[in-house]
Structures are given as structure tokens and as C-alpha cells.
Protein backbone atom coordinates (compact mmCIF):
# COMPACT_ATOMS: atom_id res chain seq x y z
CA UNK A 1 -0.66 -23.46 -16.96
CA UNK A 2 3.26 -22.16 -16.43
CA UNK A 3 1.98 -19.38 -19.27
CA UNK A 4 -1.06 -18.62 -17.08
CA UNK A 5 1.41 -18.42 -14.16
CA UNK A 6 3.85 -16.26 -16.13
CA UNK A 7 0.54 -13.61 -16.52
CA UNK A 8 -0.29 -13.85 -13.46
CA UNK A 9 4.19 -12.97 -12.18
CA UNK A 10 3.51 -10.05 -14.91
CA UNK A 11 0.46 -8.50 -13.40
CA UNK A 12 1.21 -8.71 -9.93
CA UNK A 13 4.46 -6.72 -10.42
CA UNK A 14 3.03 -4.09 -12.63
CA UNK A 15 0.07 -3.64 -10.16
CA UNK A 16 2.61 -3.33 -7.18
CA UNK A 17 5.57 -1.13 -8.59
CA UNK A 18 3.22 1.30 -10.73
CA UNK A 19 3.38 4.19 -7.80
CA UNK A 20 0.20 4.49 -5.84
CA UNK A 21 -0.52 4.89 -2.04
CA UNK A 22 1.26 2.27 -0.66
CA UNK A 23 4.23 3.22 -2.56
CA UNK A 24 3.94 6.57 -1.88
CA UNK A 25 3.45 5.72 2.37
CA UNK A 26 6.48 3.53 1.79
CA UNK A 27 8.81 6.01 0.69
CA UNK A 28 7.58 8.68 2.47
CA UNK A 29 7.88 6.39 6.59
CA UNK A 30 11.12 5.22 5.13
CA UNK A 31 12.38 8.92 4.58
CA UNK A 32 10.91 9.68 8.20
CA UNK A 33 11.76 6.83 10.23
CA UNK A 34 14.31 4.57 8.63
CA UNK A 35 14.26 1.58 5.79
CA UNK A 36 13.62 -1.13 8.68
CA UNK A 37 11.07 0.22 10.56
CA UNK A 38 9.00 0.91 6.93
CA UNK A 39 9.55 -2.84 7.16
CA UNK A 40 6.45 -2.63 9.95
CA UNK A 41 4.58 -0.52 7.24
CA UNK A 42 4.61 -3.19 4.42
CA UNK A 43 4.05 -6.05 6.98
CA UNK A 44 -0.07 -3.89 7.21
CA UNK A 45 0.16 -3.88 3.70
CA UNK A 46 1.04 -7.45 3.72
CA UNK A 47 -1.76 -8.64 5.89
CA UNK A 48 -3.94 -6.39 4.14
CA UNK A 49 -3.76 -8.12 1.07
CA UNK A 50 -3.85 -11.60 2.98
CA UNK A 51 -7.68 -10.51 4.41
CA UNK A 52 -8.85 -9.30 0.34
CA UNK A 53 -7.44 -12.81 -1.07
CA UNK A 54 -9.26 -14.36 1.64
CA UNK A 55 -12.92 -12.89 1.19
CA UNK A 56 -11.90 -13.61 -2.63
CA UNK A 57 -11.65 -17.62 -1.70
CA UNK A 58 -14.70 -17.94 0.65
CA UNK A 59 -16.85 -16.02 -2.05
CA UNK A 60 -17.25 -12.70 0.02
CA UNK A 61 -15.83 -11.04 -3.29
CA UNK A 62 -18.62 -11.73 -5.46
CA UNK A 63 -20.79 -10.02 -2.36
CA UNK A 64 -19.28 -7.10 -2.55
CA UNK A 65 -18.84 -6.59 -6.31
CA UNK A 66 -23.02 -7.27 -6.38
CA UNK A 67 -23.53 -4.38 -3.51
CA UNK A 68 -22.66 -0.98 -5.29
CA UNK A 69 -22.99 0.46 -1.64
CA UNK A 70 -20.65 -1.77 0.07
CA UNK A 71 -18.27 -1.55 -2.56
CA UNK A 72 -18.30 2.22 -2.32
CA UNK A 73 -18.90 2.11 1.24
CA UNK A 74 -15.21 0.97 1.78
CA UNK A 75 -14.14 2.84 -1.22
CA UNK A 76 -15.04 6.16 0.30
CA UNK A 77 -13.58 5.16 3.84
CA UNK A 78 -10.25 4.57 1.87
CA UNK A 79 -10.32 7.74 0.08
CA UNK A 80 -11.04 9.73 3.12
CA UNK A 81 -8.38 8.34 4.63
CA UNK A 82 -6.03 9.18 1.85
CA UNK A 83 -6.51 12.72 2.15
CA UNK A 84 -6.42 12.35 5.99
CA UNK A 85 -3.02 11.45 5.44
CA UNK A 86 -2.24 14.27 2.91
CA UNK A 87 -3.12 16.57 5.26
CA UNK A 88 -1.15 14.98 7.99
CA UNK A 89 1.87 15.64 5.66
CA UNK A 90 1.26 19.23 5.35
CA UNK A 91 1.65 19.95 9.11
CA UNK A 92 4.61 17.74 9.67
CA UNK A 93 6.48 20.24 11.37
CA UNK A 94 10.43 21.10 9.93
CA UNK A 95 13.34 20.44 12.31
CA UNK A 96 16.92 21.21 12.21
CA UNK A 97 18.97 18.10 11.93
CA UNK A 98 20.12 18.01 15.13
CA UNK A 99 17.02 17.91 16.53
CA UNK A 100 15.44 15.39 13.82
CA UNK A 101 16.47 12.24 15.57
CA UNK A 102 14.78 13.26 18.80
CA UNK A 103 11.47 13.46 16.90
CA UNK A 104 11.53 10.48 15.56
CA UNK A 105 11.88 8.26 18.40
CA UNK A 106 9.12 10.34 19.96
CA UNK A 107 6.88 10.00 16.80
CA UNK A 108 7.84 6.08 15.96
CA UNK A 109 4.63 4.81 16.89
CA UNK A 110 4.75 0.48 15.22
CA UNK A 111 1.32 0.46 16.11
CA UNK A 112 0.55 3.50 13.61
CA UNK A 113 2.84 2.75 11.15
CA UNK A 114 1.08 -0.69 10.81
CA UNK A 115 -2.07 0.77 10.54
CA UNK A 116 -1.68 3.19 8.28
CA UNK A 117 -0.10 0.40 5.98
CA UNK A 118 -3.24 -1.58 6.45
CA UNK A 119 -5.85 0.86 6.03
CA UNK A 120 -4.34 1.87 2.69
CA UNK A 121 -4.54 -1.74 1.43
CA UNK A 122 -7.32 -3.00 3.08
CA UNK A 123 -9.39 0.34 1.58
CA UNK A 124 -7.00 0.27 -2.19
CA UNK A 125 -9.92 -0.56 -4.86
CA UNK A 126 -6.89 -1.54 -6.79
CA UNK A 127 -6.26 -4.18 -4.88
CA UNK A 128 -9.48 -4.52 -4.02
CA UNK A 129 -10.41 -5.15 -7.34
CA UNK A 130 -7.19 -7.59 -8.01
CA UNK A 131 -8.21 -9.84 -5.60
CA UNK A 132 -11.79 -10.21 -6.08
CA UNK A 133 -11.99 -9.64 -9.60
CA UNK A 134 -8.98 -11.02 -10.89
CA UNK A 135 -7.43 -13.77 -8.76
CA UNK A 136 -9.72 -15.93 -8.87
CA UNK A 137 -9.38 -15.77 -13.11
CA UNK A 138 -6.18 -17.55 -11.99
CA UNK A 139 -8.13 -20.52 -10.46
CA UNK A 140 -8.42 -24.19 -12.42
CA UNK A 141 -11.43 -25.64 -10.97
CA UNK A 142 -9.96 -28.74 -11.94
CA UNK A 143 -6.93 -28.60 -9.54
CA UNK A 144 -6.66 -28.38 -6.03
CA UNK A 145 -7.88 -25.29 -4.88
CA UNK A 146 -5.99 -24.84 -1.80
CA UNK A 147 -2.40 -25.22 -3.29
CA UNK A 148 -3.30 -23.01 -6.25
CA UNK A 149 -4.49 -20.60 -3.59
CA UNK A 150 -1.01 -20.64 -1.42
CA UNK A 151 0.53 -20.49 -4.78
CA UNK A 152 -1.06 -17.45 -5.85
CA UNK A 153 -0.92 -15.84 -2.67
CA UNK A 154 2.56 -16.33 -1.76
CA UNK A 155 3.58 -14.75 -5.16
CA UNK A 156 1.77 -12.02 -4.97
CA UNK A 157 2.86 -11.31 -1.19
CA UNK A 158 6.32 -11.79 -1.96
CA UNK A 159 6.63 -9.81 -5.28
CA UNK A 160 4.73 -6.88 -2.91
CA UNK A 161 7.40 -6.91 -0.17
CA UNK A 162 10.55 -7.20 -2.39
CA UNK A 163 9.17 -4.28 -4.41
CA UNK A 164 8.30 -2.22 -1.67
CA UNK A 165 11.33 -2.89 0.50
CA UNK A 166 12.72 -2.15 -2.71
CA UNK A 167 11.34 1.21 -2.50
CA UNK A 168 11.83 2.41 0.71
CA UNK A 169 15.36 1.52 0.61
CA UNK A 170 15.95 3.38 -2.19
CA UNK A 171 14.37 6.29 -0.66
CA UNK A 172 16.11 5.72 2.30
CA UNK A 173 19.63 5.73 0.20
CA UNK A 174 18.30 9.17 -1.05
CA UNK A 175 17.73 10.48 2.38
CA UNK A 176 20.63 12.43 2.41
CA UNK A 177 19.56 14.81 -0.17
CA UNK A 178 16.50 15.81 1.54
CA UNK A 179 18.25 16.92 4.70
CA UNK A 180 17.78 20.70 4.37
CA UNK A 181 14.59 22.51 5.19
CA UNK A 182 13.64 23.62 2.33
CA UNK A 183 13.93 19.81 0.58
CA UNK A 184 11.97 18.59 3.79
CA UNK A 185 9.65 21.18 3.37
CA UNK A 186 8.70 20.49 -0.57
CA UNK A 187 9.01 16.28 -0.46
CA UNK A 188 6.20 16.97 2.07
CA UNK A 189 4.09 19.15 0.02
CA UNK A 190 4.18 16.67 -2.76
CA UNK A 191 3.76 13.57 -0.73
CA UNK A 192 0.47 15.80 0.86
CA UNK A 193 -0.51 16.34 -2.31
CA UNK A 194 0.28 12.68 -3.59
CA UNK A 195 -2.09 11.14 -1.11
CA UNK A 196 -4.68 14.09 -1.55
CA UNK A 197 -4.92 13.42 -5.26
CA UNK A 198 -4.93 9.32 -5.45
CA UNK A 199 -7.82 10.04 -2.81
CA UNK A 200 -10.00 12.23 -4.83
CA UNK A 201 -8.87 10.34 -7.97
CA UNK A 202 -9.84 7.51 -6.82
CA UNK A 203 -13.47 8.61 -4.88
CA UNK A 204 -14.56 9.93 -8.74
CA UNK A 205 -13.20 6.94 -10.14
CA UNK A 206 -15.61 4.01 -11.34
């Protein structure tokens, strides 16, 4: 069992540091707004995940893996939404720095932030797939279901937030070498393009 555990540790930090969208939304709303208001960011992401490990213990998982169309239903939602966001990168408009502060107070939205961090991980067929395909591989029928499930759950969540936290305040540390324009200006191409391409990877990807 402390082996199966030790798995389990393993595989929910390699799922959650390997770089994907809610790393990449991370860094890129802790670069924009600050390392403790990304904090409201991982909190969707964290209640996200919360909602998947639920349908996986009530049996809604095995549902959705037997409907292709649901599946992909939310798949393509998640996708589009992806790009959505890439696109929304593009057209963030470059300030000076003296200006900069202003717009974010006027663009820190909680709310959105929140949201954004849910949709990604509500919509993520990696996670998705974790939580409906392989949590409950980390189940003994034999033992109580309930604390196993708390167990699992709590591990998972907290290895998320320390990693991502982890992230954003490392970008955050960063920060100051991506004050000129022209820095602005290219971390927002690639984080466009980021989102853009784990959407269309992931909408061709079985």
C-alpha cells in the first residue's frame, strides 16, 4: 500500500509540473497581476479538480469515458477555450511602466481570473483523464472508501497548489526582466501561441 501511495506522490507531480495550460495561465496572471492574486487563479484550478475527482467517486467517470460525444463534447469546449485565450494574449495591449500599474487594477477582475483557472481544469482531458481513468486505480475496495478518497484527493490538491504557487512565484521573481516593451511584447506572443497550440494539440489528440 505505502508503494502504491509512493506511485500515486510520483504521478501526481509529474502530471502537475510537466508545463501545460494551467501552468502556462499561472505564469502568465502572475507576470500580469502579481504572485498573490494568481493565488485566485489556482484556487479555479483547485476546485476544478475537486468537481473531476468527484464525478470519478459517484461513477459519473465511467459515463463519460462510455459516451465518445460527451467526452469530446467537453473536450472541444476546452480547446476552444484555449485558443480563446491565445488570442486574448495577442491583443493585450503594451504600456509604458508608468502607466502599467493603472491597468492592472482596472483589468484585476477575481471573478475572471477564477474562471479562467476553472475552465482550463474543468475542460483539461489530462486531468480529465487522471481522475476518471486513473484515480480510482488507486482505490482498495477492501478499505474504506471515503478516507482513501480524502487521502487521494488532498495529495493531489496540495502537490497542485505548491507546484503552481511554485510557478507563478518564480515568474513573478522574473518579472523584472520582462519590463521593456519589446520583452512584454514577445512573452505575449509565445504565451498566445502556448495556449493556441495545447488547444489544437489537444482537439486532434485521442
Amino acid at each position: 500500500m505505502i508503494n502504491d501511495y509512493l506511485t500515486y506522490i510520483l504521478l501526481a507531480i509529474t502530471i502537475t509540473a510537466i508545463p501545460g495550460p494551467a501552468v502556462i495561465l499561472t505564469i502568465r496572471n502572475s507576470l500580469e497581476y502579481g504572485y498573490k492574486t494568481t493565488i485566485v487563479n489556482i484556487f479555479g484550478n483547485f476546485f476544478a479538480m475537486i468537481i473531476l475527482a468527484l464525478i470519478s467517486a459517484i461513477g459519473l467517470g465511467a459515463i463519460i469515458l462510455s459516451s465518445q460525444t460527451l467526452f469530446y463534447i467537453i473536450k472541444f469546449l476546452g480547446c476552444i477555450y484555449l485558443v480563446y485565450l491565445g488570442i486574448k494574449a495577442w491583443q493585450v495591449p503594451i504600456v509604458d511602466e508608468k502607466n502599467k500599474s493603472d491597468l492592472k487594477k482596472e483589468n484585476k477582475n477575481h471573478y475572471t481570473i477564477f474562471k479562467e483557472g476553472f475552465i482550463i481544469g474543468i475542460s483539461n482531458p489530462k486531468a480529465i483523464a487522471f481522475f476518471i481513468a486513473l484515480f480510482p486505480q488507486f482505490i482498495d475496495p477492501a478499505r474504506n472508501f471515503i478516507t482513501q478518497f480524502l487521502s487521494l484527493i488532498l495529495t493531489i490538491e496540495g502537490i497542485s497548489f505548491i507546484i503552481l504557487f511554485c510557478y507563478a512565484l518564480i515568474a513573478f521573481r522574473l518579472s523584472h526582466y520582462l519590463r521593456s516593451k519589446k520583452a512584454t511584447l514577445l512573452f505575449n506572443k509565445l504565451t498566445g501561441g502556448a495556449f493556441i497550440g495545447f488547444g489544437i494539440t489537444l482537439l486532434y489528440k485521442d
